[in-house]
PDB file of N, CA and C in Angstrom:
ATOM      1  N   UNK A   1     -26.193   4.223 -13.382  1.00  0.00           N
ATOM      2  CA  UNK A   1     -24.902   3.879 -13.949  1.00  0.00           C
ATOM      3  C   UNK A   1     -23.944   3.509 -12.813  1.00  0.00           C
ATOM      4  N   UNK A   2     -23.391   2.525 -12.875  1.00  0.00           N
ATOM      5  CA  UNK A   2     -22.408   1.901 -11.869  1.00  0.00           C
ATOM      6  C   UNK A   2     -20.758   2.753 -12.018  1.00  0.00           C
ATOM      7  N   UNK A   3     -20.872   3.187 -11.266  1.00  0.00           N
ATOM      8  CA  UNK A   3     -19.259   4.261 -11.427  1.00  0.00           C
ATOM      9  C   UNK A   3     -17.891   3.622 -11.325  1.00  0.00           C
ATOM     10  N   UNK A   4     -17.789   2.512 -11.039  1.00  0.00           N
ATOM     11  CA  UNK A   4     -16.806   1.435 -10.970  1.00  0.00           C
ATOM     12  C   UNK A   4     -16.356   0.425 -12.037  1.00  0.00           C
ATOM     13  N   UNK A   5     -17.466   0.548 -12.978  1.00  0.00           N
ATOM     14  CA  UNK A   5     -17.263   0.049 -13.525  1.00  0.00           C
ATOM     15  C   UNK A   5     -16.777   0.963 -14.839  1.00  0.00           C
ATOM     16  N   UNK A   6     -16.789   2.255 -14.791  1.00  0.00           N
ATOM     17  CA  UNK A   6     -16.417   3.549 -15.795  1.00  0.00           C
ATOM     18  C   UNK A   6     -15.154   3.602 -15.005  1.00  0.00           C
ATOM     19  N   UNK A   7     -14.513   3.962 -14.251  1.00  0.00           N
ATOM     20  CA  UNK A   7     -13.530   3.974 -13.408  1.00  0.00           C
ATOM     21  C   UNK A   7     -12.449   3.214 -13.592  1.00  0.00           C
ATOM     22  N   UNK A   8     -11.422   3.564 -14.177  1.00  0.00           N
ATOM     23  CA  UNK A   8     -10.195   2.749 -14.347  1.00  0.00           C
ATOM     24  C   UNK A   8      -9.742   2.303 -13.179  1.00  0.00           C
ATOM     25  N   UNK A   9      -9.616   3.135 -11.929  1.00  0.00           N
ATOM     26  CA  UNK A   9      -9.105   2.611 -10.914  1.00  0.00           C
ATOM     27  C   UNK A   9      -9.410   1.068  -9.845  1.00  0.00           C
ATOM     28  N   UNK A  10     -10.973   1.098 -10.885  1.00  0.00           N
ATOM     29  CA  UNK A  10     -11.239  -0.017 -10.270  1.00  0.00           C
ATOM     30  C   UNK A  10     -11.540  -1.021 -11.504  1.00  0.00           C
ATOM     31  N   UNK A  11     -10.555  -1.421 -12.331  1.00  0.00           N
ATOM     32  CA  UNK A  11     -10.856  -2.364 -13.081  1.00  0.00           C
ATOM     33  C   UNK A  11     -10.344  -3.853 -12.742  1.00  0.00           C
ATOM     34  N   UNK A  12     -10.809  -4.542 -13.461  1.00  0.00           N
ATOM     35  CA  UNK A  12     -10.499  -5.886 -13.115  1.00  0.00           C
ATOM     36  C   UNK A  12      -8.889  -5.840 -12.929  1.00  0.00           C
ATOM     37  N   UNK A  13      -8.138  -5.301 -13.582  1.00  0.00           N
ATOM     38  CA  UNK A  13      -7.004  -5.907 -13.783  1.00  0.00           C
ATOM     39  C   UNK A  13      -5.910  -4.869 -12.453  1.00  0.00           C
ATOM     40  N   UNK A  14      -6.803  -3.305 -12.432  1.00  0.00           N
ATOM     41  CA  UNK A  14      -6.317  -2.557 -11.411  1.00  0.00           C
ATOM     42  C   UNK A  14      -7.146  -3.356  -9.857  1.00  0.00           C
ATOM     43  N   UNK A  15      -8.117  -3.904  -9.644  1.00  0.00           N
ATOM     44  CA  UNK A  15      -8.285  -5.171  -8.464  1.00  0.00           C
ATOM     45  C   UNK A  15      -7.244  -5.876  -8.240  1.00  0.00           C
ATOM     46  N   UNK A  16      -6.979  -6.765  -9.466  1.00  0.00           N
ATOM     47  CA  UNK A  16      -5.936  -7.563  -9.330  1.00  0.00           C
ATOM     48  C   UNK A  16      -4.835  -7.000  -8.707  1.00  0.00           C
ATOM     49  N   UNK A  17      -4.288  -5.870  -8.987  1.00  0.00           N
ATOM     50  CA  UNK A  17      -2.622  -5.389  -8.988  1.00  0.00           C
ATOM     51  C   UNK A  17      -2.798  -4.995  -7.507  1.00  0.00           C
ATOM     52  N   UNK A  18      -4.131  -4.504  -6.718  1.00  0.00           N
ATOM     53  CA  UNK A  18      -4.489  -3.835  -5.432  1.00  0.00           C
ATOM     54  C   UNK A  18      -3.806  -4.882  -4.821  1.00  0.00           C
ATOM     55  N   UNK A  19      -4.470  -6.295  -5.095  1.00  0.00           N
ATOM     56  CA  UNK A  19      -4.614  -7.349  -4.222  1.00  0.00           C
ATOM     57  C   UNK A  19      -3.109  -7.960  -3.587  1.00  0.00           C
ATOM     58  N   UNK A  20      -1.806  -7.762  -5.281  1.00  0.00           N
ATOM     59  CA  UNK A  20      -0.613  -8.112  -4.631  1.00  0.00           C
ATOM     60  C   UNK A  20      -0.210  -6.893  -4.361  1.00  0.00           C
ATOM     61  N   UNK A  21      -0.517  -6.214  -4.891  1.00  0.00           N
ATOM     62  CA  UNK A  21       0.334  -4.974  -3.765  1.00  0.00           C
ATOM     63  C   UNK A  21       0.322  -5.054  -1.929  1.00  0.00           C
ATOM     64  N   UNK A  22      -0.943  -5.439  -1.621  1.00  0.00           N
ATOM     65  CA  UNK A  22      -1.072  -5.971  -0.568  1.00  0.00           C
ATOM     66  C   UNK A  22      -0.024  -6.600  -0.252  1.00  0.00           C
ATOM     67  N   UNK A  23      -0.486  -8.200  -0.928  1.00  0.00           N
ATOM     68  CA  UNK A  23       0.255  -8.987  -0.907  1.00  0.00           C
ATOM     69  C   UNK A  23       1.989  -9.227  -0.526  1.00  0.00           C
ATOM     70  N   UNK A  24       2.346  -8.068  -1.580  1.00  0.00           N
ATOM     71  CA  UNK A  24       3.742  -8.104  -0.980  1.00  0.00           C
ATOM     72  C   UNK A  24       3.746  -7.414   0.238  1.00  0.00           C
ATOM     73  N   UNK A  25       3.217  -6.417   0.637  1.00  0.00           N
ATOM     74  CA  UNK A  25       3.127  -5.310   1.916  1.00  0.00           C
ATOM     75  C   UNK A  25       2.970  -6.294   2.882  1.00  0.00           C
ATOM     76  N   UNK A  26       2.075  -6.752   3.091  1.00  0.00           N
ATOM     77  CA  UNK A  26       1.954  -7.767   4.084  1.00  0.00           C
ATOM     78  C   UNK A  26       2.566  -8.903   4.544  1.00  0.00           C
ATOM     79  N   UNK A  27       3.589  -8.953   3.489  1.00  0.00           N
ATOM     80  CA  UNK A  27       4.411 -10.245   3.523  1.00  0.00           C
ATOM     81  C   UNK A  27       5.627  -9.956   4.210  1.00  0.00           C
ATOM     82  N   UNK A  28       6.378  -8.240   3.739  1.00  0.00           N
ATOM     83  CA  UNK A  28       7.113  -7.518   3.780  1.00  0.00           C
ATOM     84  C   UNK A  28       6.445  -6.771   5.846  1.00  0.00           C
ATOM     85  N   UNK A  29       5.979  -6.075   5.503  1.00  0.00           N
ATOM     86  CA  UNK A  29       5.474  -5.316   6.795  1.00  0.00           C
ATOM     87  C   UNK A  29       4.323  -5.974   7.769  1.00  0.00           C
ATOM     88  N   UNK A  30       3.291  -6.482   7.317  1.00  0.00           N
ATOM     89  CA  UNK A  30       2.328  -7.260   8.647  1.00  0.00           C
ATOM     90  C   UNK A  30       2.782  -8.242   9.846  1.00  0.00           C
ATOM     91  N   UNK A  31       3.374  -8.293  10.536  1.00  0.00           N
ATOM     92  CA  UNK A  31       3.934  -8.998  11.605  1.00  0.00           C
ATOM     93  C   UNK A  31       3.999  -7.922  12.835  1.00  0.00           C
ATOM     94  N   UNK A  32       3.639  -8.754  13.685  1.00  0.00           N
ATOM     95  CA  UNK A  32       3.364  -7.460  15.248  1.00  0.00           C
ATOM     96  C   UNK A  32       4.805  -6.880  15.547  1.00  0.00           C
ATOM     97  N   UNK A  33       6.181  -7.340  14.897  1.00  0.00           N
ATOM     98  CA  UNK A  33       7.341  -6.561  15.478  1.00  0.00           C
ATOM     99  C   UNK A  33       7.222  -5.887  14.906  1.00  0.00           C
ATOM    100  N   UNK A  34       6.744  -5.817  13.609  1.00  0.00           N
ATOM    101  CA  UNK A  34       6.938  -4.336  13.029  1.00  0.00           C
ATOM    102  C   UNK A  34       6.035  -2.989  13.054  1.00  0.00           C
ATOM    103  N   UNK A  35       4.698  -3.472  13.664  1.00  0.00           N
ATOM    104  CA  UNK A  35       3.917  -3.192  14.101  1.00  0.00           C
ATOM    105  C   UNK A  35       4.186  -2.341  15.365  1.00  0.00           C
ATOM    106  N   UNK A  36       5.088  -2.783  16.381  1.00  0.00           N
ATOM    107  CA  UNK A  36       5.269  -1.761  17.292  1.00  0.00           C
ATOM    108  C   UNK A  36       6.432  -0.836  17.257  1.00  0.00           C
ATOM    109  N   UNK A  37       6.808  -1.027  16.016  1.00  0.00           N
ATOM    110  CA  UNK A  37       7.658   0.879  15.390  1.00  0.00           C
ATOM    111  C   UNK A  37       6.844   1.891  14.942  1.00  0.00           C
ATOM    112  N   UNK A  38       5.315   1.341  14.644  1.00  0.00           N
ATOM    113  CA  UNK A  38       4.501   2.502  13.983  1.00  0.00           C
ATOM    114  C   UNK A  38       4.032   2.268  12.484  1.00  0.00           C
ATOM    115  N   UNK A  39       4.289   0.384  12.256  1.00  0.00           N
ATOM    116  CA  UNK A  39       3.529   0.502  10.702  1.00  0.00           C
ATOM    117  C   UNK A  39       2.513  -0.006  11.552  1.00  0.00           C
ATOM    118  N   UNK A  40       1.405   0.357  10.009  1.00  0.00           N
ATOM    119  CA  UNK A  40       0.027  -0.510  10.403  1.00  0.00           C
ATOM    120  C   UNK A  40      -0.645  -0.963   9.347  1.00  0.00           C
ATOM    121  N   UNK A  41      -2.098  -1.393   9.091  1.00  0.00           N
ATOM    122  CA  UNK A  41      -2.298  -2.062   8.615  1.00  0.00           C
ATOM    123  C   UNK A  41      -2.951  -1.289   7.615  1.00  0.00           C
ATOM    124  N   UNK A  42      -3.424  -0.107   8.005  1.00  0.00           N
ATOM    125  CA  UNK A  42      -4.177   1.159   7.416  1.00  0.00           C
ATOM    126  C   UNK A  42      -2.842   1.566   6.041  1.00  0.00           C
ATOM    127  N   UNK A  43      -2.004   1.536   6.949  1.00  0.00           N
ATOM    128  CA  UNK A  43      -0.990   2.097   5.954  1.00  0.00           C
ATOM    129  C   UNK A  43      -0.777   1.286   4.935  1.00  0.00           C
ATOM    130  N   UNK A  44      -0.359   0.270   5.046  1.00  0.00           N
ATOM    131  CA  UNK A  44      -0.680  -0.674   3.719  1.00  0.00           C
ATOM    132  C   UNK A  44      -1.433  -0.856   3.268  1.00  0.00           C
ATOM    133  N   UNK A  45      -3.083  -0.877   3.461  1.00  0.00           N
ATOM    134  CA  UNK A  45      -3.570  -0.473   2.571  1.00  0.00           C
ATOM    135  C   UNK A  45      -3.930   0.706   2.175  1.00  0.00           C
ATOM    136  N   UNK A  46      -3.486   2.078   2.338  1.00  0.00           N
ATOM    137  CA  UNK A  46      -3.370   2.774   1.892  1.00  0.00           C
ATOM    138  C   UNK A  46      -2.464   3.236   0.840  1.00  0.00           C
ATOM    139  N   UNK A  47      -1.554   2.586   1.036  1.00  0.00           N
ATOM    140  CA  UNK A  47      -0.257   2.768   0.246  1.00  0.00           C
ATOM    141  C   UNK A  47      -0.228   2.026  -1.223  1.00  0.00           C
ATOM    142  N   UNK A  48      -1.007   0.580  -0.960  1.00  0.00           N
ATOM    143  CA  UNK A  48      -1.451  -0.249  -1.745  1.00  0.00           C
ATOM    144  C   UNK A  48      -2.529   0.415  -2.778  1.00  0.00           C
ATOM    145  N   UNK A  49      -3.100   1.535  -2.267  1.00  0.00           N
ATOM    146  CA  UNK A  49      -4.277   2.223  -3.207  1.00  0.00           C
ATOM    147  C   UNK A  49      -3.940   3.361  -3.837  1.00  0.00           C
ATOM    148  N   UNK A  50      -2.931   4.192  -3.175  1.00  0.00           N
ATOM    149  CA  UNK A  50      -2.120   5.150  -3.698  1.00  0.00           C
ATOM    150  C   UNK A  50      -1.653   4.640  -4.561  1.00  0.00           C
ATOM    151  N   UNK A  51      -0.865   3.527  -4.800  1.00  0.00           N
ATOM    152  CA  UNK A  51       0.299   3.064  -6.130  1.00  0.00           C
ATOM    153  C   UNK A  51      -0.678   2.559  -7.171  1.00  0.00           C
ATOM    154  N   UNK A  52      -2.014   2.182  -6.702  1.00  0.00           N
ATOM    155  CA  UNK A  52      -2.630   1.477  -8.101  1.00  0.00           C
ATOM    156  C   UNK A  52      -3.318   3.059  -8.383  1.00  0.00           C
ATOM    157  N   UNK A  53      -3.899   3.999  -7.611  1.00  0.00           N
ATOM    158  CA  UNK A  53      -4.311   5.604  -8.459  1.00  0.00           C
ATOM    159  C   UNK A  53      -3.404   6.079  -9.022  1.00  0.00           C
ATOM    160  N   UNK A  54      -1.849   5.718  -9.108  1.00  0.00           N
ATOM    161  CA  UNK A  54      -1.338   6.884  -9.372  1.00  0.00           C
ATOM    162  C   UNK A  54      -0.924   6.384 -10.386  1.00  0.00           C
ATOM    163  N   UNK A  55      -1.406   4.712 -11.239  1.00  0.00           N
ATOM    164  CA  UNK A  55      -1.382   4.564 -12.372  1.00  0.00           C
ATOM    165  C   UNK A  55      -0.413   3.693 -12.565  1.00  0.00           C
ATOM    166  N   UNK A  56       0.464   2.926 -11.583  1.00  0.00           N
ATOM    167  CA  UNK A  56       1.378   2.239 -11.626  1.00  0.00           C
ATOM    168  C   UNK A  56       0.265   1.057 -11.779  1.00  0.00           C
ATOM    169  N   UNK A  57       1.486   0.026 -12.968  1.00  0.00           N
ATOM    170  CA  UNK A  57       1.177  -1.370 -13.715  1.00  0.00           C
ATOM    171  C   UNK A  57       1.678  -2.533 -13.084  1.00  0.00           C
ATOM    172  N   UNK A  58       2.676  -2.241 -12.237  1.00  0.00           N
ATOM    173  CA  UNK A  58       3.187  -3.620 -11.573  1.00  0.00           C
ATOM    174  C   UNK A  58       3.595  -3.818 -10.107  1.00  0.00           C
ATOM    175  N   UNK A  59       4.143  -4.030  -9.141  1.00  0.00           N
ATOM    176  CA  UNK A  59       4.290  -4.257  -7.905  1.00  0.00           C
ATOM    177  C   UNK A  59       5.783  -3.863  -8.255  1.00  0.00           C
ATOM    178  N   UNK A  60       6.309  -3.556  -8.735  1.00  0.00           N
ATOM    179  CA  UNK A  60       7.838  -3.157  -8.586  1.00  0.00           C
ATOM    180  C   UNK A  60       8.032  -2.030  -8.068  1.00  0.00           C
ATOM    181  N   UNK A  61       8.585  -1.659  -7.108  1.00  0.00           N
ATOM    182  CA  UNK A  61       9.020  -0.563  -6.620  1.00  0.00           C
ATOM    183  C   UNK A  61       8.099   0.004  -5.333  1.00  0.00           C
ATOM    184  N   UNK A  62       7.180  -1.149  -5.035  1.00  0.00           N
ATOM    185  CA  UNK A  62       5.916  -0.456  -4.058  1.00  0.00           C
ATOM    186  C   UNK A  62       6.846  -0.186  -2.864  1.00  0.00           C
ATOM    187  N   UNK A  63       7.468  -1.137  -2.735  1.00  0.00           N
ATOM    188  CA  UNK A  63       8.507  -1.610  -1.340  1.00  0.00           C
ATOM    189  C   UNK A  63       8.820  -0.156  -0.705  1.00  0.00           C
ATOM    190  N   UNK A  64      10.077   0.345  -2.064  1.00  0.00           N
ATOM    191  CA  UNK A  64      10.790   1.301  -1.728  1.00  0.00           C
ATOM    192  C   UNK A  64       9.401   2.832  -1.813  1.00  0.00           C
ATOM    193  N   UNK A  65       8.902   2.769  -2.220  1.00  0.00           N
ATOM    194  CA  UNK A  65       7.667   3.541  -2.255  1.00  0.00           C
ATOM    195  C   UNK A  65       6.688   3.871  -0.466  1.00  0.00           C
ATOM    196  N   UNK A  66       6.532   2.817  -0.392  1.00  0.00           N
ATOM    197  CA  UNK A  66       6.085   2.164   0.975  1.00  0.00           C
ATOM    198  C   UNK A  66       7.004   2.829   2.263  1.00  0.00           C
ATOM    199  N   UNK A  67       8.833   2.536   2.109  1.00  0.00           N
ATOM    200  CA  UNK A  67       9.732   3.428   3.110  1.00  0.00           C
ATOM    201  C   UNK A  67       9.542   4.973   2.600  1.00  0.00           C
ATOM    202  N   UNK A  68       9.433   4.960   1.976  1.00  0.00           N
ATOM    203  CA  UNK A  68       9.876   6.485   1.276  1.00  0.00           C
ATOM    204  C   UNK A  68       8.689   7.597   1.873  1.00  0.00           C
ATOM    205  N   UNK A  69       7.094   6.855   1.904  1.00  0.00           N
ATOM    206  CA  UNK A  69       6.109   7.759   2.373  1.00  0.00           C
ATOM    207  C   UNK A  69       5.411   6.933   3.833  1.00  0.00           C
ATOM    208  N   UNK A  70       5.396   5.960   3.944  1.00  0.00           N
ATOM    209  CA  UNK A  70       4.470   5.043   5.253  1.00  0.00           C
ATOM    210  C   UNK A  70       5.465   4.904   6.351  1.00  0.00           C
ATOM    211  N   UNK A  71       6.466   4.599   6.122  1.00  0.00           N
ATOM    212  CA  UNK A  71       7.246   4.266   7.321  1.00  0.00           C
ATOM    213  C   UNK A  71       7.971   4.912   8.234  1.00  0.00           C
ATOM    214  N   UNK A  72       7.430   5.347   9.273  1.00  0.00           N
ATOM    215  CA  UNK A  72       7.399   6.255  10.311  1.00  0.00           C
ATOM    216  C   UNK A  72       8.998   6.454  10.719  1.00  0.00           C
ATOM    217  N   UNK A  73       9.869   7.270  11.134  1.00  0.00           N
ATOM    218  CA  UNK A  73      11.079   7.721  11.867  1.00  0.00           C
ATOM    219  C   UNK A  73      11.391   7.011  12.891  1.00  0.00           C
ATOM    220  N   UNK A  74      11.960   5.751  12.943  1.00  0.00           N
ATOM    221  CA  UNK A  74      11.941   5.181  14.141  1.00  0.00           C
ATOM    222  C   UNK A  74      12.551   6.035  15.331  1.00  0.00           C
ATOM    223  N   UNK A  75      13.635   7.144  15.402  1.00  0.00           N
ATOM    224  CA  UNK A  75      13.990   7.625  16.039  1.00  0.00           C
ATOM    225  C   UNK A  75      13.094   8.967  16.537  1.00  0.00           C
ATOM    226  N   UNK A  76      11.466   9.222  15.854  1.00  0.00           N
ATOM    227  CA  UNK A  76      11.154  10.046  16.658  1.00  0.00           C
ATOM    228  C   UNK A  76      10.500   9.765  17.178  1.00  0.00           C
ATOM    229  N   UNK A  77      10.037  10.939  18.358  1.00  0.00           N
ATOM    230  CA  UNK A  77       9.790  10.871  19.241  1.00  0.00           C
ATOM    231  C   UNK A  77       8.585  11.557  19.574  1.00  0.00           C
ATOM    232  N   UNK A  78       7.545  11.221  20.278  1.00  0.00           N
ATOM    233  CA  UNK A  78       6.194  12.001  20.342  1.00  0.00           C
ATOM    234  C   UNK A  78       6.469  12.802  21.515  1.00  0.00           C
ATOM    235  N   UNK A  79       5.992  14.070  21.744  1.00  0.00           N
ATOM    236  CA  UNK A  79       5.931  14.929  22.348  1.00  0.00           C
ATOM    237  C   UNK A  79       4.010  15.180  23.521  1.00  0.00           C
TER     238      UNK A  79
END
């Protein structure tokens, strides 16, 4: 039995929504300046997979979702 295909998280239409979630992330965050504050590329797609598990239907709100948990403290500081 193929488990992906029982799996809501990976349905055609939750693929689809992965793909612009990306989409906007990358449009929004992938560029090397932003890259050397501490986003990366992991993080978007991670963040991108978090919002389609947690059952969200549309790309609205990934953005502020995205600052709220991925985007590192620019003011700290590693020890």
């Amino acid at each position: 039995m193929d488990t992906q295909t029982k799996d809501w998280r990976y349905s055609e239409d939750r693929l689809e929504l992965r793909g612009k979630c990306l989409q906007v992330l990358l449009n929004k965050y992938g560029d090397a300046q932003i890259n050397e504050v501490g986003y990366s590329t992991q993080d978007i797609y991670e963040c991108a997979d978090l919002w389609v598990t947690q059952g969200n239907k549309t790309t609205t709100g990934i953005v502020a979702f995205f600052k709220g948990y991925f985007i590192k403290d620019e003011n700290q500081t590693s020890n």
